[in-house]
PDB file of N, CA and C in Angstrom:
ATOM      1  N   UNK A   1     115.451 136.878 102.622  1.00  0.00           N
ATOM      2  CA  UNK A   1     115.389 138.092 101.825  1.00  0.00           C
ATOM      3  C   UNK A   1     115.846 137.826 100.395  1.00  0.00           C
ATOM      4  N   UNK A   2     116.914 137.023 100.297  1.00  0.00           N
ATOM      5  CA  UNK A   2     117.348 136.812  98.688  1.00  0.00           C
ATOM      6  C   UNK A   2     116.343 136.217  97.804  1.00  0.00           C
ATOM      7  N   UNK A   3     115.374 135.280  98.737  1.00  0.00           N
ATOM      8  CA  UNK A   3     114.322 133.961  97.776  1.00  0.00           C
ATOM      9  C   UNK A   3     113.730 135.177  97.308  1.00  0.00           C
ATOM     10  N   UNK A   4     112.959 136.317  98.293  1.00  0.00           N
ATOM     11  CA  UNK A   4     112.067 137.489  97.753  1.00  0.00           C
ATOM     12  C   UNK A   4     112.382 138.104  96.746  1.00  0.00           C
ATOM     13  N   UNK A   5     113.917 138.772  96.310  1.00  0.00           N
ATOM     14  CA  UNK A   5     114.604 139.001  95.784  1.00  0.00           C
ATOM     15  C   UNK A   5     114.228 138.474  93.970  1.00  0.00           C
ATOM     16  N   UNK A   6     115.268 136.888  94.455  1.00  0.00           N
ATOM     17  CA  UNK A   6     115.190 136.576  93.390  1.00  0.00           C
ATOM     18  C   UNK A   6     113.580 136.424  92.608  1.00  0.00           C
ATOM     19  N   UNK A   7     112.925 136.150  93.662  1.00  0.00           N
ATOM     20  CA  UNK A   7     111.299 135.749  92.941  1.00  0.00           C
ATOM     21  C   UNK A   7     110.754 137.224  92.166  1.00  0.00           C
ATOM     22  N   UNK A   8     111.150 138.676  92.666  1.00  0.00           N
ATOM     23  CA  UNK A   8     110.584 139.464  92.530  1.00  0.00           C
ATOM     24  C   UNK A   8     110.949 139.644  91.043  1.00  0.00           C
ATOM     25  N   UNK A   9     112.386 139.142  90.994  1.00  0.00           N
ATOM     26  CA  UNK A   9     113.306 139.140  89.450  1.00  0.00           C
ATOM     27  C   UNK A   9     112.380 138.417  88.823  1.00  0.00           C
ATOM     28  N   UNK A  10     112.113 137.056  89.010  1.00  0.00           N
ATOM     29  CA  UNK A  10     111.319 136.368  87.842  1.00  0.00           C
ATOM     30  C   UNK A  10     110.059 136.776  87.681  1.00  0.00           C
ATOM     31  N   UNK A  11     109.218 137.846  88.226  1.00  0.00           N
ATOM     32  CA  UNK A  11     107.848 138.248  88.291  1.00  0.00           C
ATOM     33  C   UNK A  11     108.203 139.282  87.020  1.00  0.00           C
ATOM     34  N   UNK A  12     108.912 140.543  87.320  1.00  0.00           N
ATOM     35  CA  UNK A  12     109.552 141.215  86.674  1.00  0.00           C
ATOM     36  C   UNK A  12     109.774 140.813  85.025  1.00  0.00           C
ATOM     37  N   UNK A  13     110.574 139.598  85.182  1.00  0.00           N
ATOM     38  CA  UNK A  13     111.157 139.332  83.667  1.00  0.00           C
ATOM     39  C   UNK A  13     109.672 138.489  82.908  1.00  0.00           C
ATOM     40  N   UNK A  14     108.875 137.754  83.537  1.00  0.00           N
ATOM     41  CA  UNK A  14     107.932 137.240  83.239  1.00  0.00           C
ATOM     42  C   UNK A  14     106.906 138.166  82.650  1.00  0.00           C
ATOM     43  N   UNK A  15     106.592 139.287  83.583  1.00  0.00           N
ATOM     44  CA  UNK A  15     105.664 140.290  83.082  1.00  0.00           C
ATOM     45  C   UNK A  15     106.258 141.226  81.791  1.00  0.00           C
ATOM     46  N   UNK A  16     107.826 141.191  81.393  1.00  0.00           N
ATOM     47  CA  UNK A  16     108.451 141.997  80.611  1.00  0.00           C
ATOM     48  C   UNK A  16     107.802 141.101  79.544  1.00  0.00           C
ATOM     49  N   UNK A  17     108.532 139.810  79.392  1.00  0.00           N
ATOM     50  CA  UNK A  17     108.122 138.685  78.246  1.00  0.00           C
ATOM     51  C   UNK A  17     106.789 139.034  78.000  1.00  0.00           C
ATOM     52  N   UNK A  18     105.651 138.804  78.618  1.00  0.00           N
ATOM     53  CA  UNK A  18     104.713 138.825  78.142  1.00  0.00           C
ATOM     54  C   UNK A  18     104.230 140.096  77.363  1.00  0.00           C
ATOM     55  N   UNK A  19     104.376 141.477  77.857  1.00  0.00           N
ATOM     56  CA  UNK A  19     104.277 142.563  77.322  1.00  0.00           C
ATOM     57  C   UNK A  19     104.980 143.144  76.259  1.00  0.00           C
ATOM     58  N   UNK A  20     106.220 141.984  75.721  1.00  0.00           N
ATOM     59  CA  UNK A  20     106.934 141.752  75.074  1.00  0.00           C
ATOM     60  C   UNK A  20     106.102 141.168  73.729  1.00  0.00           C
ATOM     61  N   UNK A  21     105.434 139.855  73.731  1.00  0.00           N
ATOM     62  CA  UNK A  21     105.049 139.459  73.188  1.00  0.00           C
ATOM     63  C   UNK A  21     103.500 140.151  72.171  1.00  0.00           C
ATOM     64  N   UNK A  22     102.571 141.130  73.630  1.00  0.00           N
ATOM     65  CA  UNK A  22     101.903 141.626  72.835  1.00  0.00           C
ATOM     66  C   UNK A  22     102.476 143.028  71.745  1.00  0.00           C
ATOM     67  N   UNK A  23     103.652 143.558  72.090  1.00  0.00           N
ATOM     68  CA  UNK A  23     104.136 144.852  71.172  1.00  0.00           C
ATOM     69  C   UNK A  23     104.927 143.944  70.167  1.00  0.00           C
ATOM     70  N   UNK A  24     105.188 142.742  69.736  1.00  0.00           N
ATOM     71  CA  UNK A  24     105.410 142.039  69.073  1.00  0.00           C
ATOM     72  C   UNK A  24     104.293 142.239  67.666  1.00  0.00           C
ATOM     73  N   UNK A  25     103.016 142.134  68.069  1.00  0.00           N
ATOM     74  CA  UNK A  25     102.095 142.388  67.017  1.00  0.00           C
ATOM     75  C   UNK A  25     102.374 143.560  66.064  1.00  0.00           C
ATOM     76  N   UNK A  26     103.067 144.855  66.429  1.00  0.00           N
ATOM     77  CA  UNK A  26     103.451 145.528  65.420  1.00  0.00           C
ATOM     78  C   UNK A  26     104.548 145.246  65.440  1.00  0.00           C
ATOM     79  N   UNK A  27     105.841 144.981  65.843  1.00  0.00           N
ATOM     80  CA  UNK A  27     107.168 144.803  65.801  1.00  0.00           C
ATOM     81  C   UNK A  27     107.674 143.751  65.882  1.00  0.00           C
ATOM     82  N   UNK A  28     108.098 142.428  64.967  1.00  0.00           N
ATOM     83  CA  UNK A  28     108.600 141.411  65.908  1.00  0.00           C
ATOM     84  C   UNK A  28     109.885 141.564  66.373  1.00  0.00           C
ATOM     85  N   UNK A  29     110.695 142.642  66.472  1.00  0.00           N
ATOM     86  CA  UNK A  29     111.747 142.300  66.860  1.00  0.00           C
ATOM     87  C   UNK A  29     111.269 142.457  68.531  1.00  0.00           C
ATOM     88  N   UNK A  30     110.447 142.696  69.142  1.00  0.00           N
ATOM     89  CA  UNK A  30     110.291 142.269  70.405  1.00  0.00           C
ATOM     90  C   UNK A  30     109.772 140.805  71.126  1.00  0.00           C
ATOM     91  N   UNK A  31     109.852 140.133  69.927  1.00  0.00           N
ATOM     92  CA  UNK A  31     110.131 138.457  70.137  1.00  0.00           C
ATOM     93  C   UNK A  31     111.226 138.180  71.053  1.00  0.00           C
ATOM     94  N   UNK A  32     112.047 138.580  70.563  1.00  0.00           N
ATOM     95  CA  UNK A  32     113.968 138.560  71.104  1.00  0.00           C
ATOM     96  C   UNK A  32     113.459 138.569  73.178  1.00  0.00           C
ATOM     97  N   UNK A  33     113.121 140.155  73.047  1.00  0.00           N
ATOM     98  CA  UNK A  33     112.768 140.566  74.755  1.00  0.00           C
ATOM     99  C   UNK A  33     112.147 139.361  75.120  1.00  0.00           C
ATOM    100  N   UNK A  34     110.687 138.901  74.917  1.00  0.00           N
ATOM    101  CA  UNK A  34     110.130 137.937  75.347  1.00  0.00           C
ATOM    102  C   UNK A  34     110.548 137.038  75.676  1.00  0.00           C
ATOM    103  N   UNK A  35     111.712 136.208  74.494  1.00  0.00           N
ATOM    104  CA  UNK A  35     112.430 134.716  74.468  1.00  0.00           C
ATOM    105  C   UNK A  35     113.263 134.995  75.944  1.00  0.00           C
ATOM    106  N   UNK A  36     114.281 136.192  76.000  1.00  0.00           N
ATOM    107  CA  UNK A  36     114.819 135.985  77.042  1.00  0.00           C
ATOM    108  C   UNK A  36     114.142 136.434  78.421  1.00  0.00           C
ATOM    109  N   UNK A  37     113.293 136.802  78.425  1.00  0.00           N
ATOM    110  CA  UNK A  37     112.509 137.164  79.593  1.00  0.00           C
ATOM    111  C   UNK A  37     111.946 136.011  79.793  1.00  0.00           C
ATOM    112  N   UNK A  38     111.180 135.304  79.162  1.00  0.00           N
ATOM    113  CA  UNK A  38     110.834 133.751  79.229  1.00  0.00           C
ATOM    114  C   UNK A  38     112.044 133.230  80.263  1.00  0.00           C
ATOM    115  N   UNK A  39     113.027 132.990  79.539  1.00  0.00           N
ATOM    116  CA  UNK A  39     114.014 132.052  79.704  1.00  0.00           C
ATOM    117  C   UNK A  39     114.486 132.714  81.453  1.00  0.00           C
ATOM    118  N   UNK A  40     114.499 133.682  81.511  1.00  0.00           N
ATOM    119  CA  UNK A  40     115.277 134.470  82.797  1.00  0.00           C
ATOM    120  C   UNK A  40     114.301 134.094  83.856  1.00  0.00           C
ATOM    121  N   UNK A  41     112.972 134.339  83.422  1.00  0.00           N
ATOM    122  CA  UNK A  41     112.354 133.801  84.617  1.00  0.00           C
ATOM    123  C   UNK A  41     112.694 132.556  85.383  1.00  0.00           C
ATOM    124  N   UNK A  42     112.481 131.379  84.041  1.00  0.00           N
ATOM    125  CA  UNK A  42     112.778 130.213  84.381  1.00  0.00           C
ATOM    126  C   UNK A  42     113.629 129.729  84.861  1.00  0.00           C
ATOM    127  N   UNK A  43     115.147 130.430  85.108  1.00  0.00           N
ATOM    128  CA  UNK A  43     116.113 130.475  85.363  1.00  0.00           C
ATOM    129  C   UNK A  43     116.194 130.515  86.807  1.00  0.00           C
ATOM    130  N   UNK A  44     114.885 132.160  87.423  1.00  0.00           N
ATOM    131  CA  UNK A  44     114.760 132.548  88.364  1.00  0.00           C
ATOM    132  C   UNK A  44     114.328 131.682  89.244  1.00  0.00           C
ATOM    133  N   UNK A  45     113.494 130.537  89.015  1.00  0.00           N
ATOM    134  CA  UNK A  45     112.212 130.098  89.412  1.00  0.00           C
ATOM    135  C   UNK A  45     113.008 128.810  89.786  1.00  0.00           C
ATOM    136  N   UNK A  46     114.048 128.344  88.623  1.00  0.00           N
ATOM    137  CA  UNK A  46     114.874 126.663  89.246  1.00  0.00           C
ATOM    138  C   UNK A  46     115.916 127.284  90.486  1.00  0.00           C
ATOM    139  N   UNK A  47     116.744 128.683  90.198  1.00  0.00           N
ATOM    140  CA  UNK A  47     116.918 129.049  91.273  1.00  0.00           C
ATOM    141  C   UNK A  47     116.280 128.807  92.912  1.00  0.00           C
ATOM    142  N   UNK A  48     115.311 129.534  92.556  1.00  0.00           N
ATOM    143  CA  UNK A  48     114.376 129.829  94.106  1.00  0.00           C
ATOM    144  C   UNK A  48     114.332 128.312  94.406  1.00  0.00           C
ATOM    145  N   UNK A  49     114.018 127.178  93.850  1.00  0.00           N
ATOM    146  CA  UNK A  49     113.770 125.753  93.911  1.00  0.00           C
ATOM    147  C   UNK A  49     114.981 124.985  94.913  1.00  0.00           C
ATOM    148  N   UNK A  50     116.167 125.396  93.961  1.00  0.00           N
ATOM    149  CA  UNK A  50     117.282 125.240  94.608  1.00  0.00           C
ATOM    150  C   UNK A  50     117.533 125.754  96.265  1.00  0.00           C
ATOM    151  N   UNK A  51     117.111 127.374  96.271  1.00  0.00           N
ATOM    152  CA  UNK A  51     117.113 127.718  97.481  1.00  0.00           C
ATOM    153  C   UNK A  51     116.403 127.014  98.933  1.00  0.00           C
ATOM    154  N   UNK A  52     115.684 126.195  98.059  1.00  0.00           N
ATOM    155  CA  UNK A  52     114.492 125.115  99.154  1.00  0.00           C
ATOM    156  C   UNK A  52     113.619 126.252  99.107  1.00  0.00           C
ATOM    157  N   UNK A  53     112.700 127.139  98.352  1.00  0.00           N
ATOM    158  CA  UNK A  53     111.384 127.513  98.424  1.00  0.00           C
ATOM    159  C   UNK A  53     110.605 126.335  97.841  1.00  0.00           C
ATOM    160  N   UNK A  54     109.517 126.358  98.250  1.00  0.00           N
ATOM    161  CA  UNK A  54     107.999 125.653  98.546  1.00  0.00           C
ATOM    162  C   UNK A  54     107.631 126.151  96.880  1.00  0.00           C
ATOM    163  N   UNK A  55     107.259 124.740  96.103  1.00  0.00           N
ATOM    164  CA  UNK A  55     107.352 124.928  94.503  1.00  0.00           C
ATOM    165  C   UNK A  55     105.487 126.069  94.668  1.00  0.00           C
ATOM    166  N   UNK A  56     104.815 125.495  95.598  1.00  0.00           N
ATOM    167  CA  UNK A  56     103.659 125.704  95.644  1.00  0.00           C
ATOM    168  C   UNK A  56     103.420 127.080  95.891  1.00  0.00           C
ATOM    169  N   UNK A  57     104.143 127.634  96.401  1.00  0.00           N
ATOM    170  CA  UNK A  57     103.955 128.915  97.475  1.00  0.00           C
ATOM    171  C   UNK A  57     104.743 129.796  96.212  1.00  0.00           C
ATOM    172  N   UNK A  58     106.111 129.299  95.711  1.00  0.00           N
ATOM    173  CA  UNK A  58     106.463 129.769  94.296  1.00  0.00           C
ATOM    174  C   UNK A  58     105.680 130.470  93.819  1.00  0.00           C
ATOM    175  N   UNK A  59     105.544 129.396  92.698  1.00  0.00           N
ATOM    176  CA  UNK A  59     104.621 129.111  91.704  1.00  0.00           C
ATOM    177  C   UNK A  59     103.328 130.069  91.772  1.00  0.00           C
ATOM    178  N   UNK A  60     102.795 129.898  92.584  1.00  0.00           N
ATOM    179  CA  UNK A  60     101.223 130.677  93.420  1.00  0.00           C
ATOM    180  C   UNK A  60     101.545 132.031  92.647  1.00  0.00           C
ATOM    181  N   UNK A  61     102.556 132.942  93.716  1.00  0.00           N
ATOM    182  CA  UNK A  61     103.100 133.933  93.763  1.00  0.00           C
ATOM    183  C   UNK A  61     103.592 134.827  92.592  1.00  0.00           C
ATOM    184  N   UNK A  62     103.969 134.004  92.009  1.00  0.00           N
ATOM    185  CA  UNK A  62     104.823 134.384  90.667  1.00  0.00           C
ATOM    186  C   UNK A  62     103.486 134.497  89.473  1.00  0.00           C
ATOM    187  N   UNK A  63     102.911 133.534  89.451  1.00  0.00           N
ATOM    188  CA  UNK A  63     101.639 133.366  88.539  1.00  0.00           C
ATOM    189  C   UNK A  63     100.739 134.237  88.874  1.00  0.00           C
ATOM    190  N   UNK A  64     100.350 134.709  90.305  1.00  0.00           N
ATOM    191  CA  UNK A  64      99.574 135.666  90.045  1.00  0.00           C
ATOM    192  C   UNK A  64      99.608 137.040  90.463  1.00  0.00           C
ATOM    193  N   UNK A  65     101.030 137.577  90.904  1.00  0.00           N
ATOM    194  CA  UNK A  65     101.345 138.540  90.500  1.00  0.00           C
ATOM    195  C   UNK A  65     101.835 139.033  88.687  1.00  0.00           C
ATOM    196  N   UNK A  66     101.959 137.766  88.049  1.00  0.00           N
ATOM    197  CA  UNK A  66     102.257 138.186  86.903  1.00  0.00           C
ATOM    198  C   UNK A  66     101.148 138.452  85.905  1.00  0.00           C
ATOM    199  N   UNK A  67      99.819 137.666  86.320  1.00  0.00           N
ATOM    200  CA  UNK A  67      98.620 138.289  86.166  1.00  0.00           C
ATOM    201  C   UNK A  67      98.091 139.439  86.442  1.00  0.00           C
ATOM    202  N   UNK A  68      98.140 139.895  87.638  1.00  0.00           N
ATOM    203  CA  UNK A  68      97.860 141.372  87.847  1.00  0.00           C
ATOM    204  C   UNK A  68      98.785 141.926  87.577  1.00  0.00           C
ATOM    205  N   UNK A  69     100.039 142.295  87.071  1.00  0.00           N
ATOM    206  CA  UNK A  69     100.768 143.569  86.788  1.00  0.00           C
ATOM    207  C   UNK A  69     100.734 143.203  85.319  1.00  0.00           C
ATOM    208  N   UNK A  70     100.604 142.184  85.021  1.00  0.00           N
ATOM    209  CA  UNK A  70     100.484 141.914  83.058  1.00  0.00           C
ATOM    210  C   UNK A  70      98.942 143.080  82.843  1.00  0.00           C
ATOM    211  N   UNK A  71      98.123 143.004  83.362  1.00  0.00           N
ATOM    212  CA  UNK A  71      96.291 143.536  83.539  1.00  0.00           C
ATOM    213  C   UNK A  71      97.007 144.757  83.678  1.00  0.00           C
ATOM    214  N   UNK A  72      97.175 145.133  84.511  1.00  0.00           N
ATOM    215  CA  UNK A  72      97.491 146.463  85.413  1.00  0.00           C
ATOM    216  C   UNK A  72      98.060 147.350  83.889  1.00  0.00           C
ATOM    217  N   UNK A  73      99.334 146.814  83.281  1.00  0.00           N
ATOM    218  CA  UNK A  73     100.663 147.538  82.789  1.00  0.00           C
ATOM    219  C   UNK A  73     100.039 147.314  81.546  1.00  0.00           C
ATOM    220  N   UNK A  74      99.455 146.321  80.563  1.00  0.00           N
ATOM    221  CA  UNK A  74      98.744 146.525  79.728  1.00  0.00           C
ATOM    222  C   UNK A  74      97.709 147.579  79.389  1.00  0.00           C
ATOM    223  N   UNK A  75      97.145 147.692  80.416  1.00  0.00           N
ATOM    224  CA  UNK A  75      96.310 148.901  80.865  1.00  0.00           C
ATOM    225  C   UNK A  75      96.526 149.857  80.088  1.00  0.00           C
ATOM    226  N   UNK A  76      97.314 150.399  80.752  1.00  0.00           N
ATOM    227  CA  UNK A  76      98.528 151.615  80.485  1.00  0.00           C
ATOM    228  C   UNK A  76      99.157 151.535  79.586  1.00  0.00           C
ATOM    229  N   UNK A  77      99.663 150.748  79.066  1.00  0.00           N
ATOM    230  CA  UNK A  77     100.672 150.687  77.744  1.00  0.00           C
ATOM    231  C   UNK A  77      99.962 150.528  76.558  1.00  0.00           C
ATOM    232  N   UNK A  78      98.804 149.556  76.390  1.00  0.00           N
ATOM    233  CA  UNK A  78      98.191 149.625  75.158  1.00  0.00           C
ATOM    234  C   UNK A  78      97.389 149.698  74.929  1.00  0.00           C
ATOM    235  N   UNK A  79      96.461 150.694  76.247  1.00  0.00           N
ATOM    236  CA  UNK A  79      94.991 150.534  76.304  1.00  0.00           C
ATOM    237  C   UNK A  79      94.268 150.018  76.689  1.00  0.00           C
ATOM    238  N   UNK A  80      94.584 148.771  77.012  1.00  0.00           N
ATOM    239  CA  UNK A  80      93.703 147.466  76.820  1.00  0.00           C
ATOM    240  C   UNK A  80      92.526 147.691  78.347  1.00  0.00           C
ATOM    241  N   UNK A  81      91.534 147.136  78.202  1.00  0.00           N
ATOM    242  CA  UNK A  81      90.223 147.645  79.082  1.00  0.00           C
ATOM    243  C   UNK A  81      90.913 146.626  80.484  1.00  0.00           C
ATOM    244  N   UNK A  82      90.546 147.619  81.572  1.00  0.00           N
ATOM    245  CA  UNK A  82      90.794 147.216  83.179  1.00  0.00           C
ATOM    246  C   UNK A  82      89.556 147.250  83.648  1.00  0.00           C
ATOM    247  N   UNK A  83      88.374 146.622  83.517  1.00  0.00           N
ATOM    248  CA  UNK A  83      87.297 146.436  84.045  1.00  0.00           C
ATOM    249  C   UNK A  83      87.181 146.042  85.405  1.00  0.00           C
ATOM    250  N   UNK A  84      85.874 146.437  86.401  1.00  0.00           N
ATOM    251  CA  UNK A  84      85.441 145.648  87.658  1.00  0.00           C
ATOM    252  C   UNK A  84      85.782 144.073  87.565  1.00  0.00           C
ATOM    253  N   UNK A  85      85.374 143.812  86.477  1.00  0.00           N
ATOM    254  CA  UNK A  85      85.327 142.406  86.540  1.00  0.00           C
ATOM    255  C   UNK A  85      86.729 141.563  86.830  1.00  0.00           C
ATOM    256  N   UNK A  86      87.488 142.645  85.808  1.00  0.00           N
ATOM    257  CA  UNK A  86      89.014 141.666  86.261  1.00  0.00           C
ATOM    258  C   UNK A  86      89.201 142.314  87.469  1.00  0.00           C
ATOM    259  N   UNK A  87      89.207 143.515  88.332  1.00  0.00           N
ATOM    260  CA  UNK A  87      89.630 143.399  89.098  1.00  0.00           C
ATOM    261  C   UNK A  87      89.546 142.368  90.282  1.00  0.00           C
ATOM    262  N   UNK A  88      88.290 142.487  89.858  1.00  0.00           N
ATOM    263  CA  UNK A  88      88.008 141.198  91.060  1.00  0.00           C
ATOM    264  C   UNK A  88      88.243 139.976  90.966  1.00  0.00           C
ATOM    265  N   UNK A  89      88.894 139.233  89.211  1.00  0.00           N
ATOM    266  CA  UNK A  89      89.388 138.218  89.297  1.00  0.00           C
ATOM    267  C   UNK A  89      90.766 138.350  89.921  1.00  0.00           C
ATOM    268  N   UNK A  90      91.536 139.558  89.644  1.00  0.00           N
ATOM    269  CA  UNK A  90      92.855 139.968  90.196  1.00  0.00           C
ATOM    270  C   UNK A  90      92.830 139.369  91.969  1.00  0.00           C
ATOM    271  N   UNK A  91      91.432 140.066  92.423  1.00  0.00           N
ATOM    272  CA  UNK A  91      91.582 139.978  94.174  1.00  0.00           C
ATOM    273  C   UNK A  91      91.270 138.581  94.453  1.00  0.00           C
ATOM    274  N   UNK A  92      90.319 137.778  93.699  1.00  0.00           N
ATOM    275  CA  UNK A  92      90.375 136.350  93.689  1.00  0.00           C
ATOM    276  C   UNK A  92      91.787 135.907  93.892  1.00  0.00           C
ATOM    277  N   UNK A  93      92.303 135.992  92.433  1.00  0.00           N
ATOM    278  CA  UNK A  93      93.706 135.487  92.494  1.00  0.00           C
ATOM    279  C   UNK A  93      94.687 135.612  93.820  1.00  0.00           C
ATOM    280  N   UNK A  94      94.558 136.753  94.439  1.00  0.00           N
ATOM    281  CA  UNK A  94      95.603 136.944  95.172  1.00  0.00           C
ATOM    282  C   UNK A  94      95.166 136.362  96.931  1.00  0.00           C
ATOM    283  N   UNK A  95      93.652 136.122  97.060  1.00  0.00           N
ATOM    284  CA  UNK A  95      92.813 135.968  97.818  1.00  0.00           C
ATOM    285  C   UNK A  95      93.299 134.345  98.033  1.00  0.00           C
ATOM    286  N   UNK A  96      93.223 133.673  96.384  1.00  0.00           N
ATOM    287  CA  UNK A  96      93.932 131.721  96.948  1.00  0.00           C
ATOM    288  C   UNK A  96      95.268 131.890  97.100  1.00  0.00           C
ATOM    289  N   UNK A  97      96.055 133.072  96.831  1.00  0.00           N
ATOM    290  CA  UNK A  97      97.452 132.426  97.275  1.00  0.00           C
ATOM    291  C   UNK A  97      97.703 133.039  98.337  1.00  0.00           C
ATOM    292  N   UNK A  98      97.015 133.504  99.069  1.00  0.00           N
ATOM    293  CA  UNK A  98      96.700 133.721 100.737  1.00  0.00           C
ATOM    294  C   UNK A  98      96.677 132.271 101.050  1.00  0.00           C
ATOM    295  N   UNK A  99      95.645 132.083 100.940  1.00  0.00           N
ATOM    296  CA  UNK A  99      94.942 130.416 101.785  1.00  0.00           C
ATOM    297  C   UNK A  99      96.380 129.907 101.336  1.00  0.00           C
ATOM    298  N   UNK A 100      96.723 129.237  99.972  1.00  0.00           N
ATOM    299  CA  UNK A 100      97.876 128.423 100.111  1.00  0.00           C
ATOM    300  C   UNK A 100      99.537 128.711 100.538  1.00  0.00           C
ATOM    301  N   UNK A 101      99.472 130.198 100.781  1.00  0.00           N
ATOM    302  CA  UNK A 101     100.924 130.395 101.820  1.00  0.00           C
ATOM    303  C   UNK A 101     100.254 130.203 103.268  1.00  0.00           C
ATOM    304  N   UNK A 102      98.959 130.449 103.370  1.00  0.00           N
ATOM    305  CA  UNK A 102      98.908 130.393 105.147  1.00  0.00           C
ATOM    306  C   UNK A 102      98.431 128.559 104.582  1.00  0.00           C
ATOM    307  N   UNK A 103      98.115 127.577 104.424  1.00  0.00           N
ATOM    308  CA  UNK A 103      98.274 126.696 104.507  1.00  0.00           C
ATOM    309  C   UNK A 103      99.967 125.967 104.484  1.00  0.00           C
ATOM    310  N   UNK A 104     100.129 126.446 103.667  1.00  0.00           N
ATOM    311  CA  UNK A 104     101.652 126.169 103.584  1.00  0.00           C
ATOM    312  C   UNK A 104     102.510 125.549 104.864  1.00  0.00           C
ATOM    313  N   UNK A 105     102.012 126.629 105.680  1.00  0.00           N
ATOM    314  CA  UNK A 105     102.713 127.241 106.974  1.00  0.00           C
ATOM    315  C   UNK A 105     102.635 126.419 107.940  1.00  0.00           C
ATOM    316  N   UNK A 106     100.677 126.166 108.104  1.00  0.00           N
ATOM    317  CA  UNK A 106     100.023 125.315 108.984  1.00  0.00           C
ATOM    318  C   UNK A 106      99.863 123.705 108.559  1.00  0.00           C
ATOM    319  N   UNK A 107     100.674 123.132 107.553  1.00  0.00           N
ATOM    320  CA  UNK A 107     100.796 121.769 106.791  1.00  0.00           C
ATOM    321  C   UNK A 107     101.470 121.493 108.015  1.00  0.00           C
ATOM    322  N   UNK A 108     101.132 119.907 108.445  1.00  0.00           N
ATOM    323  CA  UNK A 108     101.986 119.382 109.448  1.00  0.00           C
ATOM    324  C   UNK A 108     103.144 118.026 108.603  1.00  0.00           C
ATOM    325  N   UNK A 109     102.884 118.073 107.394  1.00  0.00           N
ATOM    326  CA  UNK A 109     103.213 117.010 106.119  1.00  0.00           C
ATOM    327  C   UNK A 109     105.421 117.583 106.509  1.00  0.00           C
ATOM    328  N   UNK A 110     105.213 116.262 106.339  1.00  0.00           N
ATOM    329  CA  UNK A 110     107.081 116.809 105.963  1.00  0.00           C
ATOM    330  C   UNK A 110     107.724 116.648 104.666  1.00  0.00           C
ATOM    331  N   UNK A 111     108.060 117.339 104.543  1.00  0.00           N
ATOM    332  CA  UNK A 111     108.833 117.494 102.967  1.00  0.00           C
ATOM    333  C   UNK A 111     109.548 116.602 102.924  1.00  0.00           C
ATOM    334  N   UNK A 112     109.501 115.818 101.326  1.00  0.00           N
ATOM    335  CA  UNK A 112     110.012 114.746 100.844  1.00  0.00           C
ATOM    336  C   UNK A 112     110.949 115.513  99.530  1.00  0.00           C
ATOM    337  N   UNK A 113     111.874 114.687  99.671  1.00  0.00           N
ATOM    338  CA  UNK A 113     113.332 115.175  98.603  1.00  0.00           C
ATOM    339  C   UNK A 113     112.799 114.316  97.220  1.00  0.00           C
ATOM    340  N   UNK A 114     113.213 114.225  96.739  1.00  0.00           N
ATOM    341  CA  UNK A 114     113.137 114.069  94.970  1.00  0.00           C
ATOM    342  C   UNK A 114     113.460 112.545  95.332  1.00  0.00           C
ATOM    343  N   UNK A 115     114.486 111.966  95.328  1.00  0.00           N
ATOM    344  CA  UNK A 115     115.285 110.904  95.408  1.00  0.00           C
ATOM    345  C   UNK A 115     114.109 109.934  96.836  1.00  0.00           C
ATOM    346  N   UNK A 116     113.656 110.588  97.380  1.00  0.00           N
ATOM    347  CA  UNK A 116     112.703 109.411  98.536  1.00  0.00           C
ATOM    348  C   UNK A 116     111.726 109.514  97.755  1.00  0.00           C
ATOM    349  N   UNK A 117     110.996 110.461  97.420  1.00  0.00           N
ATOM    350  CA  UNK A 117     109.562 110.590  96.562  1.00  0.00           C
ATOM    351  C   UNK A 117     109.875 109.136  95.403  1.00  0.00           C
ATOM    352  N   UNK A 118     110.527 109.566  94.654  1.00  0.00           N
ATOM    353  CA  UNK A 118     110.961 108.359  93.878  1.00  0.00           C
ATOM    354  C   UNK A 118     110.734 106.773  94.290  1.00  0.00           C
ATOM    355  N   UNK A 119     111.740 106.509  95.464  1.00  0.00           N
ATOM    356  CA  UNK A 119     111.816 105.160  96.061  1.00  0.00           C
ATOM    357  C   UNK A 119     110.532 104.665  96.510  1.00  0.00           C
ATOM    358  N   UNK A 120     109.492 105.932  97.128  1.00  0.00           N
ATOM    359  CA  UNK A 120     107.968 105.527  97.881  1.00  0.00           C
ATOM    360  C   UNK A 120     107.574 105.377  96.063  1.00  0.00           C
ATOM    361  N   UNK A 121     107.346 105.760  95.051  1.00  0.00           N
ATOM    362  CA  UNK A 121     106.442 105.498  94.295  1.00  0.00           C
ATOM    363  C   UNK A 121     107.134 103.498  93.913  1.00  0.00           C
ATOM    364  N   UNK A 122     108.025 104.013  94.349  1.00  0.00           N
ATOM    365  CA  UNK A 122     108.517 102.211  93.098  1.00  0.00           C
ATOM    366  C   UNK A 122     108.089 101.387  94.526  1.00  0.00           C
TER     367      UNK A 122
END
């Protein structure tokens, strides 16, 4: 429950940054929001890493929920056009990080630590 948690935080601060960045065009003092929303995510994300989440299953997750609620909340906030078309890149998106959490799951591969990955390449 906490990995969900924390991931939901870095989706959150990720989608702030970015929506940050476009109200930046009239204001820059919403540079500031962005930089640390940037940074908080990233924060979030070496977290979850730490927790032993799956960088893949992460990553997936975070990237394209932050695509669809960036689409979605832009929408709404500055107008910006929500067409058929993205939606359906939206359901794409969320459609491969299906396959790669249910692959995830069904991988029979065993996870390699940082420090062995290393020793097999040398």
């Amino acid at each position: 429950m906490r990995q969900w948690l924390v991931l939901a935080g870095a989706i959150v601060m990720e989608v702030t940054a970015t929506l940050a960045l476009r109200a930046a065009i009239d204001n820059p003092w919403w540079w500031a929001l962005a930089a640390l929303g940037y940074a908080g995510a990233f924060v979030a994300l070496s977290l979850l890493l730490r927790l032993g989440a799956p960088i893949g299953v992460v990553y997936g997750i975070w990237a394209a929920a932050g695509v669809a609620l960036t689409a979605v909340t832009a929408s709404a906030i500055f107008g910006e056009p929500f067409t058929l078309t993205i939606a359906i890149g939206i359901a794409l998106v969320i459609a491969g990080i299906v396959l790669v959490e249910t692959g995830h799951h069904t991988s029979a591969a065993k996870p390699v630590g940082a420090a062995q990955a290393a020793e097999e390449i040398r």
